[in-house]
PDB file of N, CA and C in Angstrom:
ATOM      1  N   UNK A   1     108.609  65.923  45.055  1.00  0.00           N
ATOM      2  CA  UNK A   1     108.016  65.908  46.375  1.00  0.00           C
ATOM      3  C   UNK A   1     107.632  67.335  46.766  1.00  0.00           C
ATOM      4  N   UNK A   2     106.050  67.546  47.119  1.00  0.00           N
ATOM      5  CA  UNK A   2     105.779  68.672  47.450  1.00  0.00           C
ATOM      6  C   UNK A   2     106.389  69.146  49.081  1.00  0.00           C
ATOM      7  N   UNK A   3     106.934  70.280  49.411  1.00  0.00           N
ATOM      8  CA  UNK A   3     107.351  70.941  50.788  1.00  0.00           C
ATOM      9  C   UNK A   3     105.841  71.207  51.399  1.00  0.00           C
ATOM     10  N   UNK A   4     105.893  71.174  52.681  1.00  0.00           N
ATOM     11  CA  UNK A   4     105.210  71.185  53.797  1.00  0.00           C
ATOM     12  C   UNK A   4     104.901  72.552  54.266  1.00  0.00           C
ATOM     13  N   UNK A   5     103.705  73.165  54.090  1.00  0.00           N
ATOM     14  CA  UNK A   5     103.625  75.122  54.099  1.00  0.00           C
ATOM     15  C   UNK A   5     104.030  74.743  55.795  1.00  0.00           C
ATOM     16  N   UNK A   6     104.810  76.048  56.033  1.00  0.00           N
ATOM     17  CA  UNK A   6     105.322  76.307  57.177  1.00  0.00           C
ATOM     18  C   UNK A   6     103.719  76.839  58.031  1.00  0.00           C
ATOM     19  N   UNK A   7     103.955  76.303  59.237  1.00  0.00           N
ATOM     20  CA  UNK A   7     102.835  76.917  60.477  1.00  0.00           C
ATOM     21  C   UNK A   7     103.816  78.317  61.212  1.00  0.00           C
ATOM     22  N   UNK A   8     103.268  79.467  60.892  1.00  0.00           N
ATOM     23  CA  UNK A   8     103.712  80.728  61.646  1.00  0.00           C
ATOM     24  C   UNK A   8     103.335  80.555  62.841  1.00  0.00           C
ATOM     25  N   UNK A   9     103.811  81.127  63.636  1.00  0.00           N
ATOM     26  CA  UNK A   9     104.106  81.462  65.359  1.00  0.00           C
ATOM     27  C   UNK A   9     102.537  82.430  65.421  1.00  0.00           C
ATOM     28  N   UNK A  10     102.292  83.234  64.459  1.00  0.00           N
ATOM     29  CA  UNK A  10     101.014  84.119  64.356  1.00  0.00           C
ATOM     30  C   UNK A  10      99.706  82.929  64.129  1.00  0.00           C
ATOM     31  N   UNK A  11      99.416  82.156  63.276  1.00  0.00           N
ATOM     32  CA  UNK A  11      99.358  81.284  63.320  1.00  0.00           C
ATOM     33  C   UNK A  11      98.436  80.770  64.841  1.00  0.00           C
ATOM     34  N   UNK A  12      99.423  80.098  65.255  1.00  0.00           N
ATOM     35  CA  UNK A  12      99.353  79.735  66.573  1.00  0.00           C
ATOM     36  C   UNK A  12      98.901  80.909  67.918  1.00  0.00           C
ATOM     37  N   UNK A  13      98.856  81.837  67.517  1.00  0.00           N
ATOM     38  CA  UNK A  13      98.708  82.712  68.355  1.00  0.00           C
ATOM     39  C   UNK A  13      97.042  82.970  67.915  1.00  0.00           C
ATOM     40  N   UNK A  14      97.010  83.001  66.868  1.00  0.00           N
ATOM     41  CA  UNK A  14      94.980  83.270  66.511  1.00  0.00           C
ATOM     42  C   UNK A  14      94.429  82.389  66.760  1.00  0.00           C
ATOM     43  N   UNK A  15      94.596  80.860  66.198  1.00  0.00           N
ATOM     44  CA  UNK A  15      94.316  79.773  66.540  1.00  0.00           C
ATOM     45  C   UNK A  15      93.854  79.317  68.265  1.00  0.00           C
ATOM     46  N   UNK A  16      95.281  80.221  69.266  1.00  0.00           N
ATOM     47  CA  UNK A  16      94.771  80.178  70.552  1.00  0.00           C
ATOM     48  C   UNK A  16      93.902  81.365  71.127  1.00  0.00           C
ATOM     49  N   UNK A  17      93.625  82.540  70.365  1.00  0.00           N
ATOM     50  CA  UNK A  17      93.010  83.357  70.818  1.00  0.00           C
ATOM     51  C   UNK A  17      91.771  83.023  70.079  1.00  0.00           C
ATOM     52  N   UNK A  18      91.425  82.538  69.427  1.00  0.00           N
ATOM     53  CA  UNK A  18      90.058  81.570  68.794  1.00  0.00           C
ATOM     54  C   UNK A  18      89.233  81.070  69.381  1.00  0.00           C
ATOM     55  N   UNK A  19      90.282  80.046  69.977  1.00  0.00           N
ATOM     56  CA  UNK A  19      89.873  79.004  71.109  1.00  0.00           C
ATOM     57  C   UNK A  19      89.429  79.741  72.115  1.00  0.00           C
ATOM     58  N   UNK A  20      89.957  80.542  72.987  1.00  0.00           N
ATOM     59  CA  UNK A  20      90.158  81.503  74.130  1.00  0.00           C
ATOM     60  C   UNK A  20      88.774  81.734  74.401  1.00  0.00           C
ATOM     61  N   UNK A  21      88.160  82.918  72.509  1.00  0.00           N
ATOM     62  CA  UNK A  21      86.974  83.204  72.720  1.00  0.00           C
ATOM     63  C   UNK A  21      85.766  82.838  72.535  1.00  0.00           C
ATOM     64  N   UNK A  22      86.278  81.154  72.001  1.00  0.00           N
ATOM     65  CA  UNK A  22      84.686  80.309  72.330  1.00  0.00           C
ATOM     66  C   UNK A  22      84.622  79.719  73.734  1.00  0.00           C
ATOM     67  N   UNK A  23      85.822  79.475  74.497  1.00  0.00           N
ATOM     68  CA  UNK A  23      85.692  79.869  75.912  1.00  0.00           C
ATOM     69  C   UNK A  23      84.601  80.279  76.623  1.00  0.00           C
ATOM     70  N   UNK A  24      85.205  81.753  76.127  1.00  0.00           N
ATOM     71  CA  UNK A  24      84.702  82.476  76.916  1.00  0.00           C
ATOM     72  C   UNK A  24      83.368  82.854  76.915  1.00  0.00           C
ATOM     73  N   UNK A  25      82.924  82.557  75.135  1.00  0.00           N
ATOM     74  CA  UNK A  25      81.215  82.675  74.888  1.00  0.00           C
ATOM     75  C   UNK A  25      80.530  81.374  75.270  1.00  0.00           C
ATOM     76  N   UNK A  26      81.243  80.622  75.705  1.00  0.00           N
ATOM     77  CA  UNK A  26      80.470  79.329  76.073  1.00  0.00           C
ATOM     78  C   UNK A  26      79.964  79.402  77.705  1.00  0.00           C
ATOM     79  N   UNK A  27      81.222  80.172  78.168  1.00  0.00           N
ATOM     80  CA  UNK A  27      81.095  79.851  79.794  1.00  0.00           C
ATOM     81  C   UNK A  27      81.156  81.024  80.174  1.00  0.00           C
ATOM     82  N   UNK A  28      81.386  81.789  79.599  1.00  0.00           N
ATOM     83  CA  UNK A  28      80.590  83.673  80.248  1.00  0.00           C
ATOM     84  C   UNK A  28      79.686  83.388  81.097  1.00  0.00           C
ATOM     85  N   UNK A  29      78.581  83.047  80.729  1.00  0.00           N
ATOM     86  CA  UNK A  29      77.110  83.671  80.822  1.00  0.00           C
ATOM     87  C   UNK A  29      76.826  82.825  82.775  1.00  0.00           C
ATOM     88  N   UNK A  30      77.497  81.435  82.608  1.00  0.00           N
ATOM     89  CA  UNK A  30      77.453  81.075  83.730  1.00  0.00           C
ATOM     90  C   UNK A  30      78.283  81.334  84.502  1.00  0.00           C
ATOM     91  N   UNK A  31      79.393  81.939  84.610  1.00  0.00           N
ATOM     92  CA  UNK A  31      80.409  82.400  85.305  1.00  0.00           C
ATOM     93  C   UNK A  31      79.880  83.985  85.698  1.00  0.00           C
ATOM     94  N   UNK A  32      79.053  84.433  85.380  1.00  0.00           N
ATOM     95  CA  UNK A  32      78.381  86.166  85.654  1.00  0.00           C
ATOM     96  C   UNK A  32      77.365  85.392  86.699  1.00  0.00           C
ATOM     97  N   UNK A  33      77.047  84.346  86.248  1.00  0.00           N
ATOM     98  CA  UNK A  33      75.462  84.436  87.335  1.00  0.00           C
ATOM     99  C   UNK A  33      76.056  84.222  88.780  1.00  0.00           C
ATOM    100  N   UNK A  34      77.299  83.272  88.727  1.00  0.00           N
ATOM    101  CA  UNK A  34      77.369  83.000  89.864  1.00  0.00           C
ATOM    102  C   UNK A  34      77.555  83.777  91.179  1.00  0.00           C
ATOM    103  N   UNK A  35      77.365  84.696  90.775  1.00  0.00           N
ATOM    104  CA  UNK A  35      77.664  86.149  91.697  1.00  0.00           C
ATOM    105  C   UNK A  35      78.541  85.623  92.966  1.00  0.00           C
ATOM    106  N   UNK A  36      78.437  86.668  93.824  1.00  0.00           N
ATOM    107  CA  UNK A  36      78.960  86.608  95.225  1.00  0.00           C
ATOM    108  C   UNK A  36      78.111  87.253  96.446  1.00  0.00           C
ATOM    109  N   UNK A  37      77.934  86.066  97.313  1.00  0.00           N
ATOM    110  CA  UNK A  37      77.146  86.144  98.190  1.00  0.00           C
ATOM    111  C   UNK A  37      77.605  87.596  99.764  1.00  0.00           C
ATOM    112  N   UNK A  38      76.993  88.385  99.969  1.00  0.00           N
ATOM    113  CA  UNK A  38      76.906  89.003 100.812  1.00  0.00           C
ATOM    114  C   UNK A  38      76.331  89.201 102.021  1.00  0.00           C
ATOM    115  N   UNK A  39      76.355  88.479 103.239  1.00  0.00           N
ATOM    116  CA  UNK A  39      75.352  88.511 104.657  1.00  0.00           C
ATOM    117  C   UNK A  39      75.497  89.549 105.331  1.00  0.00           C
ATOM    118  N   UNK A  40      74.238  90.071 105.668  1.00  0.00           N
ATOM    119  CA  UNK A  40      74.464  91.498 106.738  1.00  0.00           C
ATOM    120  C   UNK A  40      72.950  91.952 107.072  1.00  0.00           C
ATOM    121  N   UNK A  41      72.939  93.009 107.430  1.00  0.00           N
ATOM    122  CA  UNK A  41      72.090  93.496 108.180  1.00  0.00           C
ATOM    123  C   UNK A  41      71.496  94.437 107.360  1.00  0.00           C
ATOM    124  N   UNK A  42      69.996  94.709 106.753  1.00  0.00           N
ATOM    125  CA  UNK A  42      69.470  96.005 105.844  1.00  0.00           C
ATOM    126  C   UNK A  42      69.584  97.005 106.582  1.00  0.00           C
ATOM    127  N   UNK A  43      70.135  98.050 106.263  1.00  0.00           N
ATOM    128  CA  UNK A  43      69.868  99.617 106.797  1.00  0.00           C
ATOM    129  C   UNK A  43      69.142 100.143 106.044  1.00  0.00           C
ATOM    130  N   UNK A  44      68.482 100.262 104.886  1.00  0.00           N
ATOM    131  CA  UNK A  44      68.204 101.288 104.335  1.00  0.00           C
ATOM    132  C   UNK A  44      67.398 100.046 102.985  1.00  0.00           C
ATOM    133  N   UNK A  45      66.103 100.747 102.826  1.00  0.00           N
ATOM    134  CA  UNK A  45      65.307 100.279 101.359  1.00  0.00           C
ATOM    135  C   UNK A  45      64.558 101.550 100.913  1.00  0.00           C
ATOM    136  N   UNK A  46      64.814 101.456  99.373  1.00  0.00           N
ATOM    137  CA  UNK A  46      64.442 102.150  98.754  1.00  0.00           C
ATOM    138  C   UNK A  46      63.281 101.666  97.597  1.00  0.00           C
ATOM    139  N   UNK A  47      62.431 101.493  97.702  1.00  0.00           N
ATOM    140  CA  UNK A  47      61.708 100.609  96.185  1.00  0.00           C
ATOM    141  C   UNK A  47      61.737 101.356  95.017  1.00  0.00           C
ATOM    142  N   UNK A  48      61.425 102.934  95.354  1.00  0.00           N
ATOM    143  CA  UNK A  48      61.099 103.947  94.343  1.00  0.00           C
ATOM    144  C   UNK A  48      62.350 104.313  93.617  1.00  0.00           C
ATOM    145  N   UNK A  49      63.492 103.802  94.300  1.00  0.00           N
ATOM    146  CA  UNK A  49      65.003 103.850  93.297  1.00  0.00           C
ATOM    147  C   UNK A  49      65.225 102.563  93.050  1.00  0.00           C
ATOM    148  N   UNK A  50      64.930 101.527  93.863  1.00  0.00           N
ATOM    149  CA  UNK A  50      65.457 100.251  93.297  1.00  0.00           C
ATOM    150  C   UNK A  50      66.796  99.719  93.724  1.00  0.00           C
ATOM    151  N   UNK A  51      67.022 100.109  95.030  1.00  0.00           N
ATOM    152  CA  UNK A  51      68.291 100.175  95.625  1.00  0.00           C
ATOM    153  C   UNK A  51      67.621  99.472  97.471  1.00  0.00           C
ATOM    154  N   UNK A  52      68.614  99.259  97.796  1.00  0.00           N
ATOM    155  CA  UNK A  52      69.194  98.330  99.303  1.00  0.00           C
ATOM    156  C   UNK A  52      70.610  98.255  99.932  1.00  0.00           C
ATOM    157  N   UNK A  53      70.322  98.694 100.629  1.00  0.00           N
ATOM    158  CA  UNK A  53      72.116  98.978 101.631  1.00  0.00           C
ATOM    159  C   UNK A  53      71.806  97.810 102.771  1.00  0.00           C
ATOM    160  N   UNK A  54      73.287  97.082 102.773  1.00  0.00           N
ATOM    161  CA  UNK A  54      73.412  96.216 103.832  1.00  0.00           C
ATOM    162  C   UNK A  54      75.014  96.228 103.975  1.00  0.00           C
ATOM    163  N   UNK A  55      74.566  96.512 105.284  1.00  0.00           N
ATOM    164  CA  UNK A  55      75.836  96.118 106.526  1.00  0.00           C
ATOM    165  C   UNK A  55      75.925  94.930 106.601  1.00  0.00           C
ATOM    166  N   UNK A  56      77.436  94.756 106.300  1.00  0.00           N
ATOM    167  CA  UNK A  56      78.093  93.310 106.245  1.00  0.00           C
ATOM    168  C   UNK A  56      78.252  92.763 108.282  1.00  0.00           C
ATOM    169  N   UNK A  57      77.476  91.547 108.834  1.00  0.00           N
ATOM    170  CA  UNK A  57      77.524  90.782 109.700  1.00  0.00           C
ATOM    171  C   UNK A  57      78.978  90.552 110.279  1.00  0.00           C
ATOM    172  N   UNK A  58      79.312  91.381 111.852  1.00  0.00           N
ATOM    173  CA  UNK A  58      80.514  91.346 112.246  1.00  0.00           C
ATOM    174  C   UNK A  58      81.634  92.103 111.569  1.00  0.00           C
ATOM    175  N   UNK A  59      81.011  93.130 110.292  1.00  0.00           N
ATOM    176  CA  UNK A  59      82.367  94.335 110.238  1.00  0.00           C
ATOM    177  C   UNK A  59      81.799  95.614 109.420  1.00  0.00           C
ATOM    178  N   UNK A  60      82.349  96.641 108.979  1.00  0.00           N
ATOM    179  CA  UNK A  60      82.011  97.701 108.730  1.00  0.00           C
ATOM    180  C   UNK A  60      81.319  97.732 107.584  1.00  0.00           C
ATOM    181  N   UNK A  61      81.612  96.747 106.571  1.00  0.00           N
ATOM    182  CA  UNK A  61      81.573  97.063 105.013  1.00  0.00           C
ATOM    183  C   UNK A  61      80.182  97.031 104.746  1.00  0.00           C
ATOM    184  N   UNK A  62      79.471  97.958 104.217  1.00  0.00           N
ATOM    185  CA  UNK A  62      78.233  98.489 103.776  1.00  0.00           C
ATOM    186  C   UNK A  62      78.343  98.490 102.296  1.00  0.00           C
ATOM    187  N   UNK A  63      77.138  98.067 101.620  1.00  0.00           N
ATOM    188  CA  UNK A  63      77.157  98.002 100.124  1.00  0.00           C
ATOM    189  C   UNK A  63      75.651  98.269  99.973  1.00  0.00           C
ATOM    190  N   UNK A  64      75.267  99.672  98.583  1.00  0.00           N
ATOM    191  CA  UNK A  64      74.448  99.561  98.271  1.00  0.00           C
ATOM    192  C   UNK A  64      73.722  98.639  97.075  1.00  0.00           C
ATOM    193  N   UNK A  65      72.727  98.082  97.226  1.00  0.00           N
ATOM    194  CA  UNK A  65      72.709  97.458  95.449  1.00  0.00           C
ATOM    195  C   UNK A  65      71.906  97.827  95.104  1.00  0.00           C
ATOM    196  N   UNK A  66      71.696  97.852  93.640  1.00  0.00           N
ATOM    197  CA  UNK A  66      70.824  97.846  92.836  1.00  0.00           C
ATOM    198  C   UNK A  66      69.317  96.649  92.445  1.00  0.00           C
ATOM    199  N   UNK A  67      68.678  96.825  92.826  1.00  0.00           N
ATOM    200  CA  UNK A  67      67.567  95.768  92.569  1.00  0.00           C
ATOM    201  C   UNK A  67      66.508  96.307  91.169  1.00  0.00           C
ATOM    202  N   UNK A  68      66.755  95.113  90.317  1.00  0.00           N
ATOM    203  CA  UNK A  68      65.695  95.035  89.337  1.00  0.00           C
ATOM    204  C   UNK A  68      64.843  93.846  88.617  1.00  0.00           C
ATOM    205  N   UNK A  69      64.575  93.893  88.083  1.00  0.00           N
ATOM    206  CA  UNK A  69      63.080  92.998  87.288  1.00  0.00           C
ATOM    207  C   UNK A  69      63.930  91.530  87.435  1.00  0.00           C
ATOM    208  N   UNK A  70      65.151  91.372  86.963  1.00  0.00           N
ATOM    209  CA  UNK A  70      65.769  90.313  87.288  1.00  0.00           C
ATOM    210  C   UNK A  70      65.947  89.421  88.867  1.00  0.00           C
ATOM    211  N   UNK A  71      65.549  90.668  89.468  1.00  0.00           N
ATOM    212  CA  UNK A  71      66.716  89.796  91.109  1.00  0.00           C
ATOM    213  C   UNK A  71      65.405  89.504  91.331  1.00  0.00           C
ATOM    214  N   UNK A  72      65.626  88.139  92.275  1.00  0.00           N
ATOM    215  CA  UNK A  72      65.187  87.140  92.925  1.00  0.00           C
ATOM    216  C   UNK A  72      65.207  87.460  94.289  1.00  0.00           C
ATOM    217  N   UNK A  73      64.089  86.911  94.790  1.00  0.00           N
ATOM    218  CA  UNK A  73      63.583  87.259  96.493  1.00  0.00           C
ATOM    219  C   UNK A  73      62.985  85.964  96.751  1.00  0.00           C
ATOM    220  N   UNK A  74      63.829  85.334  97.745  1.00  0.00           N
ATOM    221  CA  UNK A  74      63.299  84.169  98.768  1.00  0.00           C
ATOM    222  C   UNK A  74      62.898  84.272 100.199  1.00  0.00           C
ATOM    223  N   UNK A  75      62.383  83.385 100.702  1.00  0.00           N
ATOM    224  CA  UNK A  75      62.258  83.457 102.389  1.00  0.00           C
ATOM    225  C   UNK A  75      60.885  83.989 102.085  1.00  0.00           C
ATOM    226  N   UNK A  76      60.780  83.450 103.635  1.00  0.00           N
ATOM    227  CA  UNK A  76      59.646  83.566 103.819  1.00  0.00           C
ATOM    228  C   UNK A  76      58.751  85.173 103.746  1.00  0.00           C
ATOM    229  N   UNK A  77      57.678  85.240 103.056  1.00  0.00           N
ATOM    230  CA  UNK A  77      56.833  86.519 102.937  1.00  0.00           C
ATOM    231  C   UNK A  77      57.881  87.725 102.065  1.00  0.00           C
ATOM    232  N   UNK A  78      58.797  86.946 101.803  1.00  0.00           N
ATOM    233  CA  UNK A  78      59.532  87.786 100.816  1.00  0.00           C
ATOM    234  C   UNK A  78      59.358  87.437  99.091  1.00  0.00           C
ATOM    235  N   UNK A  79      59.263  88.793  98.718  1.00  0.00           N
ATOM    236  CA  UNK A  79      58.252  88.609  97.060  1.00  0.00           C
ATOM    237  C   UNK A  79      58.709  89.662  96.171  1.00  0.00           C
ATOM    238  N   UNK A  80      59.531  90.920  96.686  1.00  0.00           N
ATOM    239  CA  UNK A  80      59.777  91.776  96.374  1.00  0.00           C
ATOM    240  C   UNK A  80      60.429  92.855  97.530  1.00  0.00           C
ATOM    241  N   UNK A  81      60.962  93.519  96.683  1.00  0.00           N
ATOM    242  CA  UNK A  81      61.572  94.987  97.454  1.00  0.00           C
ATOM    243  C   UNK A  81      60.825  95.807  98.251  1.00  0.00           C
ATOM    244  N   UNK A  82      59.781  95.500  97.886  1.00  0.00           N
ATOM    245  CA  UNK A  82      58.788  96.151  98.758  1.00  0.00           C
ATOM    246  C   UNK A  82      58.419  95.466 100.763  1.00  0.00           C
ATOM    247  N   UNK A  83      59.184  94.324 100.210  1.00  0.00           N
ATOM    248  CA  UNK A  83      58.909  92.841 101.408  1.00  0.00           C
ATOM    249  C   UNK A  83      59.701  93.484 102.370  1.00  0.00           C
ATOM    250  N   UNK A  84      61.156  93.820 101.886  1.00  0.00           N
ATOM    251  CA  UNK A  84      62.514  93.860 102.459  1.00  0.00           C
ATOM    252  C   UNK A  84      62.403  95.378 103.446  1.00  0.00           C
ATOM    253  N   UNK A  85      62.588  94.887 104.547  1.00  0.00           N
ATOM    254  CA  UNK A  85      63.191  95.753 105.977  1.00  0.00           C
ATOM    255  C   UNK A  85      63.797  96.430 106.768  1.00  0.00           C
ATOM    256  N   UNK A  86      63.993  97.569 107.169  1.00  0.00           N
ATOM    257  CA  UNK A  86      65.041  97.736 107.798  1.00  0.00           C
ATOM    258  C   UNK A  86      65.570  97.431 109.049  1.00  0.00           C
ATOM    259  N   UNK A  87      66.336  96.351 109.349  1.00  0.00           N
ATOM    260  CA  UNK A  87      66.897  95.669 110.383  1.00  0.00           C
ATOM    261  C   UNK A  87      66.662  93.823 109.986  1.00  0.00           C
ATOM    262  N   UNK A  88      66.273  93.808 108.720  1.00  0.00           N
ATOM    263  CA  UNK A  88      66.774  92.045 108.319  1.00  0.00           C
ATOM    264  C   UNK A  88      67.629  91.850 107.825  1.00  0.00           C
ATOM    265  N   UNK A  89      68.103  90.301 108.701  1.00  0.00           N
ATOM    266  CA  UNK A  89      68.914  90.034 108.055  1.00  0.00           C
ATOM    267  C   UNK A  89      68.858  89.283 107.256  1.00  0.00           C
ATOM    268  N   UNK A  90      69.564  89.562 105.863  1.00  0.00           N
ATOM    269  CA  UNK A  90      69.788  88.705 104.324  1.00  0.00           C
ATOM    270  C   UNK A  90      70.880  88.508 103.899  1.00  0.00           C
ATOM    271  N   UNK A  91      70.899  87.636 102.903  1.00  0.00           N
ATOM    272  CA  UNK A  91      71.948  87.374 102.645  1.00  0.00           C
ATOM    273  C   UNK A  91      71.848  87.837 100.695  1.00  0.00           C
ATOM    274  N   UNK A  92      72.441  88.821 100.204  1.00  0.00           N
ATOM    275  CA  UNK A  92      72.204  88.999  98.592  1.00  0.00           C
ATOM    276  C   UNK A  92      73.754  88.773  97.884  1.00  0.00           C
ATOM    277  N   UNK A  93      72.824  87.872  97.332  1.00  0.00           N
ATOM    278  CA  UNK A  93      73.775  87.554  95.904  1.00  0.00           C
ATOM    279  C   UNK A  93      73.951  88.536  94.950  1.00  0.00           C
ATOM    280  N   UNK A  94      75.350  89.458  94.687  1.00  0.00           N
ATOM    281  CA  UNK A  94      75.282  90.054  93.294  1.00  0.00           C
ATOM    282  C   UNK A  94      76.306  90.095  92.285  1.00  0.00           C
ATOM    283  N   UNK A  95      76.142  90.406  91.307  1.00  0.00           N
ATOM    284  CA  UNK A  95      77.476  90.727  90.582  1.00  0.00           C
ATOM    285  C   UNK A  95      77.847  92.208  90.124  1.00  0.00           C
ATOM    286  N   UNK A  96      78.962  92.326  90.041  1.00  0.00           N
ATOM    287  CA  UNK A  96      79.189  94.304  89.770  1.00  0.00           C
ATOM    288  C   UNK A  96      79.448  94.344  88.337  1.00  0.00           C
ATOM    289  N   UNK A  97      79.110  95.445  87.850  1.00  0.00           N
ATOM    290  CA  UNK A  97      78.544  95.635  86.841  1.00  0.00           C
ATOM    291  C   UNK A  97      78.822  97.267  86.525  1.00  0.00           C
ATOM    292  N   UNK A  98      80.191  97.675  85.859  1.00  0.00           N
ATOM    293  CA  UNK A  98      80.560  99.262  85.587  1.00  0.00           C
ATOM    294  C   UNK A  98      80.808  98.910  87.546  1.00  0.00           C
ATOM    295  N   UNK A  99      79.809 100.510  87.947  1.00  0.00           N
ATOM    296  CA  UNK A  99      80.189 100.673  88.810  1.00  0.00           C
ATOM    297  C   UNK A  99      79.355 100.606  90.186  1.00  0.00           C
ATOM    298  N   UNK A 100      78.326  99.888  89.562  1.00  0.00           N
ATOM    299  CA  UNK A 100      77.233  99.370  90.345  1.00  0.00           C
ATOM    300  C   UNK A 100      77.239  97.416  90.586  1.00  0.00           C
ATOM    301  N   UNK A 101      76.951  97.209  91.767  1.00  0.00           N
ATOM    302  CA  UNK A 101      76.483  96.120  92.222  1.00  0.00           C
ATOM    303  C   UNK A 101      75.483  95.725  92.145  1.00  0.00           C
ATOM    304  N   UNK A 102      74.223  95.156  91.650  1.00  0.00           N
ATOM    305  CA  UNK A 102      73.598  94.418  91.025  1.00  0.00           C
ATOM    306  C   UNK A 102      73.304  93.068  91.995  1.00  0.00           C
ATOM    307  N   UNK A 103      71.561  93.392  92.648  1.00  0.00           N
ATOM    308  CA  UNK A 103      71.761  92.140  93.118  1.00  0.00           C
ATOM    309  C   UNK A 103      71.121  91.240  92.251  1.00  0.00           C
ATOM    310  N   UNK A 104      71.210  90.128  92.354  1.00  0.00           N
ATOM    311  CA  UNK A 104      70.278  88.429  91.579  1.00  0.00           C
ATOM    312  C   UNK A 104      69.765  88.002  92.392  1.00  0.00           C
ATOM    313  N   UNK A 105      69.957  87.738  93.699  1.00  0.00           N
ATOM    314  CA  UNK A 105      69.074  87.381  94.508  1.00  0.00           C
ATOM    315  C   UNK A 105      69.439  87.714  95.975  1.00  0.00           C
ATOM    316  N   UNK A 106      68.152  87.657  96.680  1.00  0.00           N
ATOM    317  CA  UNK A 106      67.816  88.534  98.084  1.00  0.00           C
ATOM    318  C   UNK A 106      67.200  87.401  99.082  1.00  0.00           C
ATOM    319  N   UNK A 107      68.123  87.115 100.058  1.00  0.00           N
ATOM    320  CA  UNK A 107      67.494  86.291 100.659  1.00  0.00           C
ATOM    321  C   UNK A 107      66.990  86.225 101.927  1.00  0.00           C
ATOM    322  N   UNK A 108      66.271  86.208 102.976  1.00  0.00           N
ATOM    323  CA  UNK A 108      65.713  86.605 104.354  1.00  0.00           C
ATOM    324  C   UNK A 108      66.153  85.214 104.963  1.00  0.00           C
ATOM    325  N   UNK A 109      67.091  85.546 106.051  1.00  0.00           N
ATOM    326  CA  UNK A 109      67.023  84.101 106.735  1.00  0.00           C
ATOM    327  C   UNK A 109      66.369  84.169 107.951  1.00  0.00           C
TER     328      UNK A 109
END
């Protein structure tokens, strides 16, 4: 009678870190988009840097972002960075990225 090769504890440990990282290559890509939504008030546009500061609606927190070829612009007469105002209010979706925020989308309500 042949013996049964033993399953190592290591084993089991690659096997779950395997798994882990088809996870994570499966559902990365949609878990980044979903960004996080930000409402506030524009202070400040820049087109020629590619940047937008908004004051967060009812408290202090100000965030600049980054806008590029990717982010998305809705609302009305809004088409681009060039659209965007100082004193609208939007609401931008972004995700951070190093040490920049990154918007995906810009919205005028």
């Amino acid at each position: 009678m042949r013996a049964k090769p033993k399953v190592r504890a290591r084993d089991y440990v690659m096997l779950t870190w395997f798994f882990l990282s088809l996870c994570l290559i499966a559902f990365g890509p949609a878990l980044a988009e979903s960004g996080t939504d930000f409402p506030g008030t524009v202070l400040m546009v820049d087109p020629a840097a590619g940047k937008l500061s908004v004051k967060k609606d009812g408290g202090g927190t100000r965030f600049t972002f980054v806008v590029n070829d990717k982010t998305k612009f809705e609302g009305e007469g809004l088409n681009s960075l060039k659209d965007v105002k100082k004193g609208d209010n939007v609401t931008v979706n972004y995700v951070v990225t190093g040490s920049q925020y990154i918007a995906q989308r810009v919205s005028k309500k």
